[in-house]
PDB file of N, CA and C in Angstrom:
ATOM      1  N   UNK A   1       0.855  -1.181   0.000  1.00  0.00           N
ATOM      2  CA  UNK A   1       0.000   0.000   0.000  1.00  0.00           C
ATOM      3  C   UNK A   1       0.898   1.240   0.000  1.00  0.00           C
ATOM      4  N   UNK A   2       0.562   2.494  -1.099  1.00  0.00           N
ATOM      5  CA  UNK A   2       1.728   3.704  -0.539  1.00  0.00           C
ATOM      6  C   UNK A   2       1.434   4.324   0.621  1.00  0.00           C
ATOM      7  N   UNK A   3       2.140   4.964   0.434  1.00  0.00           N
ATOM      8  CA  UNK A   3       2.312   5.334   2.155  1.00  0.00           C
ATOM      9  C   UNK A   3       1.560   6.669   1.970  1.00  0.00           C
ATOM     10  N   UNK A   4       1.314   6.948   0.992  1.00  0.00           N
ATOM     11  CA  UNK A   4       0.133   8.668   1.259  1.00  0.00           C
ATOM     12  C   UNK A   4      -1.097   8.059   0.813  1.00  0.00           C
ATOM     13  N   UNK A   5      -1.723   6.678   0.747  1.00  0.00           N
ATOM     14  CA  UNK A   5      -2.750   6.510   0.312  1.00  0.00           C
ATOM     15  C   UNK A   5      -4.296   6.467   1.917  1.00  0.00           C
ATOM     16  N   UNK A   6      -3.506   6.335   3.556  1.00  0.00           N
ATOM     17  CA  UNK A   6      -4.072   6.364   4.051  1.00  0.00           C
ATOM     18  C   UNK A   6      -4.547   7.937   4.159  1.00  0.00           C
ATOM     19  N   UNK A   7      -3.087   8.759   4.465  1.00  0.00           N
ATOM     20  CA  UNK A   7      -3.559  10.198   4.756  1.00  0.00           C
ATOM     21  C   UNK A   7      -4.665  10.976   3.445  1.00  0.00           C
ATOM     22  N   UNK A   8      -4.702  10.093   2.651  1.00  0.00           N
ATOM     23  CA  UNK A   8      -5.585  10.283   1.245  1.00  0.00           C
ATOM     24  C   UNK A   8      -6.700  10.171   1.922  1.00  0.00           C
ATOM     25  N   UNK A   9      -6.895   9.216   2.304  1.00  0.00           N
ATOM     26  CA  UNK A   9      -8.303   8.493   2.701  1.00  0.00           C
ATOM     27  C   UNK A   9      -8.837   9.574   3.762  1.00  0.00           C
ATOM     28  N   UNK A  10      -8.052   9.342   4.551  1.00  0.00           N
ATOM     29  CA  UNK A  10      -8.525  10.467   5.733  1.00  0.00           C
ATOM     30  C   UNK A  10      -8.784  11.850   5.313  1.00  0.00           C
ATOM     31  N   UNK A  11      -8.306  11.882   4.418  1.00  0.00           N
ATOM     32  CA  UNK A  11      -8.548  13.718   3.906  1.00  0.00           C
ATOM     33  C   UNK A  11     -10.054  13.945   3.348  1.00  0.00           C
ATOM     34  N   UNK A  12     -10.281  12.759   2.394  1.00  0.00           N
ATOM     35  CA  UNK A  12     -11.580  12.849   1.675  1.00  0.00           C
ATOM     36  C   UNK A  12     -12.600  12.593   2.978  1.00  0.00           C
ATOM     37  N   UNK A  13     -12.177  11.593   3.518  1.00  0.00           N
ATOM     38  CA  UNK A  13     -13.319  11.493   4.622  1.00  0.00           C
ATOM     39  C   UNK A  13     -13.519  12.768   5.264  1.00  0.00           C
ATOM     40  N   UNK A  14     -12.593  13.109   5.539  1.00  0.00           N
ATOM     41  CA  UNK A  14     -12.698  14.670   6.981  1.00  0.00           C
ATOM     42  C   UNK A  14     -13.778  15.935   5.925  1.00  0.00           C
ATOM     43  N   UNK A  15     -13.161  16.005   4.841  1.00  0.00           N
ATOM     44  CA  UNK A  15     -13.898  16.193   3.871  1.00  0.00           C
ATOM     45  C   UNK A  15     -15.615  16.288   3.783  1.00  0.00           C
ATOM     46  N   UNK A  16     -15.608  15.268   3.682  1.00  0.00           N
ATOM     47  CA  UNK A  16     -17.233  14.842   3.475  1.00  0.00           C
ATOM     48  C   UNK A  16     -17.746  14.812   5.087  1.00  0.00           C
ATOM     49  N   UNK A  17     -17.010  14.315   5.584  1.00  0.00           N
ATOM     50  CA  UNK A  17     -17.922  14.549   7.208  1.00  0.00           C
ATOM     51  C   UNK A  17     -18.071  16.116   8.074  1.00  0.00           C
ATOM     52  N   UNK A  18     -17.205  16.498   7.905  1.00  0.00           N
ATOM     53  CA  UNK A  18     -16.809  18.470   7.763  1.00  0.00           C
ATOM     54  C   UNK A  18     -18.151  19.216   7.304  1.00  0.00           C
ATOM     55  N   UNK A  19     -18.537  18.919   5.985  1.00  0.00           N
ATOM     56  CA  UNK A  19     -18.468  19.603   5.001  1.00  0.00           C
ATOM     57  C   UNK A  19     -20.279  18.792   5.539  1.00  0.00           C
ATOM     58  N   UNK A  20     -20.490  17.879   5.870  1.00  0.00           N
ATOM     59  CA  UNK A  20     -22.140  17.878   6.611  1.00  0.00           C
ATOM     60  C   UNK A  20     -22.234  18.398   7.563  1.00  0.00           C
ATOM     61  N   UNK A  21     -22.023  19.030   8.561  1.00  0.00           N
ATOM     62  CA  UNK A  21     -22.597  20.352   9.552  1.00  0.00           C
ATOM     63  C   UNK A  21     -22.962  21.760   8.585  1.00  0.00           C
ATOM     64  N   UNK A  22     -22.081  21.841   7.799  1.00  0.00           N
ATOM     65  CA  UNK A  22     -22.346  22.836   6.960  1.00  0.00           C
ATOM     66  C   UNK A  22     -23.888  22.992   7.083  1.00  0.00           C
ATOM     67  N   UNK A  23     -24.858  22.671   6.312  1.00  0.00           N
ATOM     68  CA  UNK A  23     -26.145  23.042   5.297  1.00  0.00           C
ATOM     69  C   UNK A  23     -27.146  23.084   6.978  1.00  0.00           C
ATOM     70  N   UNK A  24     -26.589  22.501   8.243  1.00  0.00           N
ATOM     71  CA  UNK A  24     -27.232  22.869   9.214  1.00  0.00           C
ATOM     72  C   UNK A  24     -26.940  23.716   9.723  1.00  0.00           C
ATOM     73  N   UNK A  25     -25.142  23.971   9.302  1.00  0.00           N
ATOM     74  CA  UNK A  25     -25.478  25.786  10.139  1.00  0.00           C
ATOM     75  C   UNK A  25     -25.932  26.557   9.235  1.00  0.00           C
ATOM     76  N   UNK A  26     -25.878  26.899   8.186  1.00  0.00           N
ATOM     77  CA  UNK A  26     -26.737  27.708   7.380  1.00  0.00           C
ATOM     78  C   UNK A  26     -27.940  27.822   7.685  1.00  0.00           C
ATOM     79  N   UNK A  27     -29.003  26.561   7.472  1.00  0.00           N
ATOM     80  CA  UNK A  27     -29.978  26.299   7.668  1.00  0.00           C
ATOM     81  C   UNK A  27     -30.298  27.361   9.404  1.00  0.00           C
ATOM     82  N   UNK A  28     -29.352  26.550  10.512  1.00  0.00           N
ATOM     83  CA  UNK A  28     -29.966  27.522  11.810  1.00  0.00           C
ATOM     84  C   UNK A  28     -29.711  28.987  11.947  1.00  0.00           C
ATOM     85  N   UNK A  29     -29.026  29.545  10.951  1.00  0.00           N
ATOM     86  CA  UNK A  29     -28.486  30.414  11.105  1.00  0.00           C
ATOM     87  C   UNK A  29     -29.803  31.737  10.537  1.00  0.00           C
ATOM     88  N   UNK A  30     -29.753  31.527   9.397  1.00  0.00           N
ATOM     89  CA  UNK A  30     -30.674  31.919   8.464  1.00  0.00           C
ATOM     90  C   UNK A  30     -31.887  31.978   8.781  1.00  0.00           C
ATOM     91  N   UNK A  31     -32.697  30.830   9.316  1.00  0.00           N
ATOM     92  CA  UNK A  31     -34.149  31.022   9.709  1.00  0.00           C
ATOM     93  C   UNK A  31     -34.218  31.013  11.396  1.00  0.00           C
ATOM     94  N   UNK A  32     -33.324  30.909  11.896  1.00  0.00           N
ATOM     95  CA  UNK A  32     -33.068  31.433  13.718  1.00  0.00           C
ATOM     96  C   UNK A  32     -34.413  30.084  13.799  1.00  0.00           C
ATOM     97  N   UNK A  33     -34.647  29.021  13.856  1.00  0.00           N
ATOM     98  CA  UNK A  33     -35.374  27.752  14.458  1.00  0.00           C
ATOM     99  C   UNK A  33     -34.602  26.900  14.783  1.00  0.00           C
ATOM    100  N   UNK A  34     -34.104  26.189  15.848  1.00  0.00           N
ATOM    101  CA  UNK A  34     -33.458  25.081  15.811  1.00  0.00           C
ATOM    102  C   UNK A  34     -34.408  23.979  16.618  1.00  0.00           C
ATOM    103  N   UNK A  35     -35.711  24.538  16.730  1.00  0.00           N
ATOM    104  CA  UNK A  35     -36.750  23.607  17.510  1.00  0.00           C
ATOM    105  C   UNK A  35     -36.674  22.263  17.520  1.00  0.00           C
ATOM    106  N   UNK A  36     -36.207  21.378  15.738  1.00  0.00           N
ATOM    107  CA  UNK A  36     -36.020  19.894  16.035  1.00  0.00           C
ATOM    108  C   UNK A  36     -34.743  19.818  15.808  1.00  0.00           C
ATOM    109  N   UNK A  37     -33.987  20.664  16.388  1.00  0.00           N
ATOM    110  CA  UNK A  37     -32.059  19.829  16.908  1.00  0.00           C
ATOM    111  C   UNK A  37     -32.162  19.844  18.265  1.00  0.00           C
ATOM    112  N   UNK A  38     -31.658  18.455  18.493  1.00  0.00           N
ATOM    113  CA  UNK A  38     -31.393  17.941  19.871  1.00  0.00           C
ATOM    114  C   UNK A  38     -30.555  18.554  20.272  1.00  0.00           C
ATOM    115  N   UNK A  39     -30.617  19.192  21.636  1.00  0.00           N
ATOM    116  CA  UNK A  39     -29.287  19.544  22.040  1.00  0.00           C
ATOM    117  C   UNK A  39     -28.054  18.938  22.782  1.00  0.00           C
ATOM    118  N   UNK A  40     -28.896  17.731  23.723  1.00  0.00           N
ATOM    119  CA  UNK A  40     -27.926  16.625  24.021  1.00  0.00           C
ATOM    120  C   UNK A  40     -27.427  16.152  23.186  1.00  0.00           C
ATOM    121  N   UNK A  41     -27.589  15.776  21.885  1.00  0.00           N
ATOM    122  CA  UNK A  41     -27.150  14.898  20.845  1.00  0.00           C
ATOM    123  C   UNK A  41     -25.639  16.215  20.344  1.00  0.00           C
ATOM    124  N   UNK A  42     -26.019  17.311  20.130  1.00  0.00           N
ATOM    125  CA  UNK A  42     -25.030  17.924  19.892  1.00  0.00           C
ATOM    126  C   UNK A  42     -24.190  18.236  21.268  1.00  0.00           C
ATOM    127  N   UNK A  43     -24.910  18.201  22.505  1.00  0.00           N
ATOM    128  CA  UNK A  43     -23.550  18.681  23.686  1.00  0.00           C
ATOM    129  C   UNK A  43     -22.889  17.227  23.414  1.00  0.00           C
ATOM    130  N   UNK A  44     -22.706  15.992  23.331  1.00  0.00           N
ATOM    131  CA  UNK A  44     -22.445  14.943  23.070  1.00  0.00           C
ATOM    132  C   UNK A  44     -21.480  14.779  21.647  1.00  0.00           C
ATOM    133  N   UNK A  45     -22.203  15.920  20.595  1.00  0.00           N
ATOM    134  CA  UNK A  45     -21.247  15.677  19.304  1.00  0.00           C
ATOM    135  C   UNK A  45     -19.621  16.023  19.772  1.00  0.00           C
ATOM    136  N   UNK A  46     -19.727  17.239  20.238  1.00  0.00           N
ATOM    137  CA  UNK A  46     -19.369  18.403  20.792  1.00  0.00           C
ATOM    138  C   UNK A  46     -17.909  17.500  21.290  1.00  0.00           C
ATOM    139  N   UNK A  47     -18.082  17.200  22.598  1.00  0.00           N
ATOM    140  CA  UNK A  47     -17.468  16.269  23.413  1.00  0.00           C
ATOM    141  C   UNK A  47     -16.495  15.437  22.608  1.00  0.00           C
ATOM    142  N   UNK A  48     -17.289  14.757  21.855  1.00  0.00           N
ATOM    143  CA  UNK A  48     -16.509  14.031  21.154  1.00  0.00           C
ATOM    144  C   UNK A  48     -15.732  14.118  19.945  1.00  0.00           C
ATOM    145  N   UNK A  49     -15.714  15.234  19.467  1.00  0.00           N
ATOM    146  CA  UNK A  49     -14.751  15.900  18.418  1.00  0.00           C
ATOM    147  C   UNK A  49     -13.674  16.778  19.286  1.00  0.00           C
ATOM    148  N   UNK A  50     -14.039  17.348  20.229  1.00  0.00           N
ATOM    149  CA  UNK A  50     -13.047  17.560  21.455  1.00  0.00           C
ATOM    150  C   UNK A  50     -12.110  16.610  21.849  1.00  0.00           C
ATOM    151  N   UNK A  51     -12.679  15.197  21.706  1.00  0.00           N
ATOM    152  CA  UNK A  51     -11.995  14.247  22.206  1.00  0.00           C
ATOM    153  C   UNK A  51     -11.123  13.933  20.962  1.00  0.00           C
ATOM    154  N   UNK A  52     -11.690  13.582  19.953  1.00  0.00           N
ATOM    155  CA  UNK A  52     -11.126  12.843  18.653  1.00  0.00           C
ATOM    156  C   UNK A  52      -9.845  13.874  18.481  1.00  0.00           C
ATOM    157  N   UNK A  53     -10.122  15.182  18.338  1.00  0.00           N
ATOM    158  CA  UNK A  53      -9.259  15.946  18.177  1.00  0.00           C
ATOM    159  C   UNK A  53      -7.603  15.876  18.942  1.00  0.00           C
ATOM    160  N   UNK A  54      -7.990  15.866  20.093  1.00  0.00           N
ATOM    161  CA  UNK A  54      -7.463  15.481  20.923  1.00  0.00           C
ATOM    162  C   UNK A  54      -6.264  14.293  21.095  1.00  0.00           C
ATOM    163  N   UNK A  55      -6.895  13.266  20.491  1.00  0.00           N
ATOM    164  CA  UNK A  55      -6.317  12.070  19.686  1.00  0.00           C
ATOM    165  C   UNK A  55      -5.341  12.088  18.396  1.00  0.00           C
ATOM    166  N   UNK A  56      -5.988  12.763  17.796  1.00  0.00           N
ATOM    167  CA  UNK A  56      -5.320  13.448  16.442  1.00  0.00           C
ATOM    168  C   UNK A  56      -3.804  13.949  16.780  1.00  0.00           C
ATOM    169  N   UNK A  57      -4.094  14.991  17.768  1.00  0.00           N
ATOM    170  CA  UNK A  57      -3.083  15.733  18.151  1.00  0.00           C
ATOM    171  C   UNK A  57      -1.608  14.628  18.613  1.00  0.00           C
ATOM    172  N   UNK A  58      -1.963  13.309  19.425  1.00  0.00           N
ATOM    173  CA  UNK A  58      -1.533  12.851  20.321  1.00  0.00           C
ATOM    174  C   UNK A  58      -0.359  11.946  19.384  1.00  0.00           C
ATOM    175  N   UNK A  59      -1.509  11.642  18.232  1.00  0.00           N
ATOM    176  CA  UNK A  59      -0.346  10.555  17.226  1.00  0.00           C
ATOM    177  C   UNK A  59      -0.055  11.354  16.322  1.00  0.00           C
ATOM    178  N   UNK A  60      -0.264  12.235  16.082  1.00  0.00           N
ATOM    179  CA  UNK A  60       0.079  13.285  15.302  1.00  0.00           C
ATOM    180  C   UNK A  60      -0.347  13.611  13.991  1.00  0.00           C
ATOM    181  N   UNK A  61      -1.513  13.018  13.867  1.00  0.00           N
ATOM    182  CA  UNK A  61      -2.613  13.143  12.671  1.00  0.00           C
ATOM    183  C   UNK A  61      -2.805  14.515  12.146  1.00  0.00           C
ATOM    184  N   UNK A  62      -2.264  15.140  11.594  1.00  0.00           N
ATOM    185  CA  UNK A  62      -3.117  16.349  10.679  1.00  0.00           C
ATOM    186  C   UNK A  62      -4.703  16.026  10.217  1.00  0.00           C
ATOM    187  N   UNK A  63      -4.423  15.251   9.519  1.00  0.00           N
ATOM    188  CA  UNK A  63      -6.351  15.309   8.837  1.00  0.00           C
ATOM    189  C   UNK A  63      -7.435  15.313  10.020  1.00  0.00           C
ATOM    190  N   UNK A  64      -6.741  14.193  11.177  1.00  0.00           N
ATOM    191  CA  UNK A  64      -8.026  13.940  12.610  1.00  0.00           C
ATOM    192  C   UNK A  64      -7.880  14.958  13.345  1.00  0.00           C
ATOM    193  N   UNK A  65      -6.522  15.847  13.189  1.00  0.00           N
ATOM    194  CA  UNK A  65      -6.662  16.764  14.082  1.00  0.00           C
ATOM    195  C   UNK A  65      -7.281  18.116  13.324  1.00  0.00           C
ATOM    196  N   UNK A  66      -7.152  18.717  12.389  1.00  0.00           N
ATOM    197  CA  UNK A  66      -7.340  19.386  11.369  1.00  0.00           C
ATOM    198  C   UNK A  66      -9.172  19.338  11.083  1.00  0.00           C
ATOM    199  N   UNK A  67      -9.570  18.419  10.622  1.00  0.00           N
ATOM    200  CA  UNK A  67     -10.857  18.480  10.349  1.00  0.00           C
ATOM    201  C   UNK A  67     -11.536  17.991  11.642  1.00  0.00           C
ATOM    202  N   UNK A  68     -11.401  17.395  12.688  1.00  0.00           N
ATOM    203  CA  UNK A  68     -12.393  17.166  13.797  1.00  0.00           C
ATOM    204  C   UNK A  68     -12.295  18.598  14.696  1.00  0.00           C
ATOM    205  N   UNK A  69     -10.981  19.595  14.651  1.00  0.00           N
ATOM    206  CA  UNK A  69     -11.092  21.029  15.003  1.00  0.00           C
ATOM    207  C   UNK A  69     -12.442  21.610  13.823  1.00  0.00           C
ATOM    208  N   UNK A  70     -12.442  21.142  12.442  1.00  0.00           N
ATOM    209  CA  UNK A  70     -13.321  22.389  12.494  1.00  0.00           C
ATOM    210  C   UNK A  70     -14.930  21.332  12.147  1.00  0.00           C
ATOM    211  N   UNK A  71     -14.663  20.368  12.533  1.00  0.00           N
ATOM    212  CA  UNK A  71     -15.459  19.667  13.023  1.00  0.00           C
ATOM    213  C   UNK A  71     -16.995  20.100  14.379  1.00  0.00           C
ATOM    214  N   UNK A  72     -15.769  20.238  15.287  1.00  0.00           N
ATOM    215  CA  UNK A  72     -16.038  20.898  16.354  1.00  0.00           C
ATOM    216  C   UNK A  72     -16.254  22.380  16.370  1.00  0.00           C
ATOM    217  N   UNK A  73     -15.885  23.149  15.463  1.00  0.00           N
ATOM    218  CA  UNK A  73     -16.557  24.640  15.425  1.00  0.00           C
ATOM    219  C   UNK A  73     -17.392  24.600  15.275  1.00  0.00           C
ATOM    220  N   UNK A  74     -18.082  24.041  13.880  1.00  0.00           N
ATOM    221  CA  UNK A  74     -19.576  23.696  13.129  1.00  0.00           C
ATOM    222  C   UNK A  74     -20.539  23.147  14.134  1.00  0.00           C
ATOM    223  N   UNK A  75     -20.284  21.980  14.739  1.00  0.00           N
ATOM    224  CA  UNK A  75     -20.822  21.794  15.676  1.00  0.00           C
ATOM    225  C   UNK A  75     -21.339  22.361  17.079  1.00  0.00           C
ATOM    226  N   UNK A  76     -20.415  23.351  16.985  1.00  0.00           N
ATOM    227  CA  UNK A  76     -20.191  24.703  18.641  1.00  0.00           C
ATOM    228  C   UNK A  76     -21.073  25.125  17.485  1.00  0.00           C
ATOM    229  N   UNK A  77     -20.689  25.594  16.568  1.00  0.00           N
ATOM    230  CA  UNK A  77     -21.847  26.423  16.609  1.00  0.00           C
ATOM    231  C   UNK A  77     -23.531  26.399  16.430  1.00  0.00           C
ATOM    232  N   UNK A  78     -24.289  25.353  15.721  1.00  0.00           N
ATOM    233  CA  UNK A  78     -24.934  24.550  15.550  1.00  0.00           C
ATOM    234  C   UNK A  78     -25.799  24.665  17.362  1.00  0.00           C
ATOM    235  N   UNK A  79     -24.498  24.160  18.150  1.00  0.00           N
ATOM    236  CA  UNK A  79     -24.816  24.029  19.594  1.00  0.00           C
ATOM    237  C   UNK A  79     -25.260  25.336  20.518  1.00  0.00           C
ATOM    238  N   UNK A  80     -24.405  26.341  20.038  1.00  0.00           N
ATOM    239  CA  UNK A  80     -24.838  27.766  20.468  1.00  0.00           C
ATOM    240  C   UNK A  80     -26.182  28.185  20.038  1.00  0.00           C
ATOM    241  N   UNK A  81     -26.152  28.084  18.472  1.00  0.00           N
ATOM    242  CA  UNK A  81     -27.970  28.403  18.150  1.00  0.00           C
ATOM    243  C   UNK A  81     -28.886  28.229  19.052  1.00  0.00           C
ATOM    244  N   UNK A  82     -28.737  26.570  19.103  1.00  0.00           N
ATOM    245  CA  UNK A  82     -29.761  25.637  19.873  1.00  0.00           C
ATOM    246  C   UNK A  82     -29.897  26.456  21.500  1.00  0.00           C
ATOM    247  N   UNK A  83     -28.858  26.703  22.420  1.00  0.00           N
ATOM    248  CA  UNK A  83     -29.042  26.915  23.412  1.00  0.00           C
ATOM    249  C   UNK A  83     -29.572  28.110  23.530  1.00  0.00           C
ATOM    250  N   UNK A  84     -29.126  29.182  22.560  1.00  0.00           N
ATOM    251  CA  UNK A  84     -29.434  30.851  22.513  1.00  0.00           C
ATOM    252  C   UNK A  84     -30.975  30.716  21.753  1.00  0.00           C
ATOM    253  N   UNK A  85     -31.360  29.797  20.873  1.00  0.00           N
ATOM    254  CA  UNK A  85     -32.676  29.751  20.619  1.00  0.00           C
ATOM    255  C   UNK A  85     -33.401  29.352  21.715  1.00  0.00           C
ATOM    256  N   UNK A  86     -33.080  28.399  22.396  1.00  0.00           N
ATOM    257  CA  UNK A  86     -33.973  27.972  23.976  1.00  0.00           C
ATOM    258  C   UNK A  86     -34.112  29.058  24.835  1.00  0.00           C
ATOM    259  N   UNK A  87     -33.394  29.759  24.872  1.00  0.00           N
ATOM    260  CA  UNK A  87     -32.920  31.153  26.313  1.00  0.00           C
ATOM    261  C   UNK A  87     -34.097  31.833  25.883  1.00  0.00           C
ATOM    262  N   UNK A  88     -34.090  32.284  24.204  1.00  0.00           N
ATOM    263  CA  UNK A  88     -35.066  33.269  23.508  1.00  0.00           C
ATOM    264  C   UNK A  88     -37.112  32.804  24.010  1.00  0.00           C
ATOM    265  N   UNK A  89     -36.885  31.709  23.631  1.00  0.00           N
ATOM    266  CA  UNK A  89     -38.116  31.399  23.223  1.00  0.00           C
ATOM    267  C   UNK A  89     -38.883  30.634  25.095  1.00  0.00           C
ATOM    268  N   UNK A  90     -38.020  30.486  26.103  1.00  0.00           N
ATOM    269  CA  UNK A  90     -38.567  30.380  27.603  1.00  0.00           C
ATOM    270  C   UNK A  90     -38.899  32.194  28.707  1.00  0.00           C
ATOM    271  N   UNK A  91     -37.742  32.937  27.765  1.00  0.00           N
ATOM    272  CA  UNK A  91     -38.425  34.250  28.403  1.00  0.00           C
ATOM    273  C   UNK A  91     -38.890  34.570  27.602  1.00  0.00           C
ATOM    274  N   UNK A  92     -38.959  34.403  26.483  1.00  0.00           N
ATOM    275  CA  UNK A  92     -40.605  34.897  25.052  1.00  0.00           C
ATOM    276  C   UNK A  92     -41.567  34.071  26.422  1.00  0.00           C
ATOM    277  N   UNK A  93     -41.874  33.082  26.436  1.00  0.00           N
ATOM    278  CA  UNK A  93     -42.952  32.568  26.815  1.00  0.00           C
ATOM    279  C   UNK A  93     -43.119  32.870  28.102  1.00  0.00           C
ATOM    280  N   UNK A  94     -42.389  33.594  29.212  1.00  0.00           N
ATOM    281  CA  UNK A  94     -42.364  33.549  30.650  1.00  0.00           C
ATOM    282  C   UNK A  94     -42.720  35.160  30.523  1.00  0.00           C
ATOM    283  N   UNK A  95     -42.369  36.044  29.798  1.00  0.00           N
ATOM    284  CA  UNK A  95     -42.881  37.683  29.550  1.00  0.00           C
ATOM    285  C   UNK A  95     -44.453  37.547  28.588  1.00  0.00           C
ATOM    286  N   UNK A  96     -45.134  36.417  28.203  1.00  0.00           N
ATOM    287  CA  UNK A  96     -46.587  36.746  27.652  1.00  0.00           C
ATOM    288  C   UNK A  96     -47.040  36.908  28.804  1.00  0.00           C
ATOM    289  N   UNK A  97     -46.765  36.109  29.749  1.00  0.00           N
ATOM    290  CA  UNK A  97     -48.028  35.389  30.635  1.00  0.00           C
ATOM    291  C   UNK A  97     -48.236  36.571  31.732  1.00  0.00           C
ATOM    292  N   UNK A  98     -49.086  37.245  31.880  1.00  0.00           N
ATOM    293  CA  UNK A  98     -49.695  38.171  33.028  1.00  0.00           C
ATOM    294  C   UNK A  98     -49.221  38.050  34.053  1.00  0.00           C
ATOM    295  N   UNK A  99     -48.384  38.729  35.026  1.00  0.00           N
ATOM    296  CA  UNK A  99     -48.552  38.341  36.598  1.00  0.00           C
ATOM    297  C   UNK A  99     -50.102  38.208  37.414  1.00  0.00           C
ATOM    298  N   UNK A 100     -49.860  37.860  38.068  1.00  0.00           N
ATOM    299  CA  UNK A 100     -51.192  37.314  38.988  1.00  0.00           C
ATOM    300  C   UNK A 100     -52.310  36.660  38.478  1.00  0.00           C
ATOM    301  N   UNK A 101     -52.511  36.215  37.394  1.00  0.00           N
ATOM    302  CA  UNK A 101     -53.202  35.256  37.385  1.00  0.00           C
ATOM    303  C   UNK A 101     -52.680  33.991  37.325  1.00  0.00           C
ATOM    304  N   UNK A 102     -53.703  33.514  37.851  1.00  0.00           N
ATOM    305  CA  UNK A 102     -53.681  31.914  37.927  1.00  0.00           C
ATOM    306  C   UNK A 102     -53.981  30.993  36.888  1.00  0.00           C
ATOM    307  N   UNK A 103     -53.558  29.314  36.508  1.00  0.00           N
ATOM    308  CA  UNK A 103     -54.057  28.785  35.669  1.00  0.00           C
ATOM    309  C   UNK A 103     -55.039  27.977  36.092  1.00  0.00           C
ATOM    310  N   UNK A 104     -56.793  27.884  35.407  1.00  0.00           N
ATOM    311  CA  UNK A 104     -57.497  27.063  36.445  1.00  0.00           C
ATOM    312  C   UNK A 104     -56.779  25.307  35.656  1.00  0.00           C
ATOM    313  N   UNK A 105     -57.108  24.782  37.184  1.00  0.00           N
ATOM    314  CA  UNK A 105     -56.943  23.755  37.272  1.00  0.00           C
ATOM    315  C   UNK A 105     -57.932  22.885  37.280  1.00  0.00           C
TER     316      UNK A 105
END
């Protein structure tokens, strides 16, 4: 096998896996909804491109370290929407509601 055919491999992959957070940050960015992104699923992505990265660094991977960094931006950011859309839309809903009344029960 040559010897640049793995770091090949890894490049196209980082590539194509990179390059899918994309069209969701656009997507949250643009219409400010992130109502059906999980946010555990991304504090969890999060974590673990932190970690992978991490790894990368350790054996000295460029491509794992290189693309799971911006791996992990896309994802931070993706993750920020989500949380700054939640913050928005619990005091949207906690400033409609009237003081002093009650809900009947």
């Amino acid at each position: 096998m040559p010897d640049w055919l793995p770091t090949f491999l890894a490049t196209i992959a980082g590539i194509l896996s990179t390059s899918s957070f994309v069209p969701q940050v656009v997507k949250a960015w643009r219409e400010r909804d992130t109502k059906a992104i999980s946010k555990h699923m991304y504090m969890v992505t999060v974590t673990a491109f932190v970690l992978w990265s991490a790894y990368g660094f350790l054996i000295g991977s460029w491509p794992m370290m290189v693309f799971n960094l911006l791996s992990l931006g896309l994802s931070a950011t993706i993750l920020v929407f989500k949380i700054r859309d939640d913050r928005r839309k619990s005091r949207g809903a906690r400033s409609s509601r009237e003081p002093g009344l009650a809900r009947p029960g």
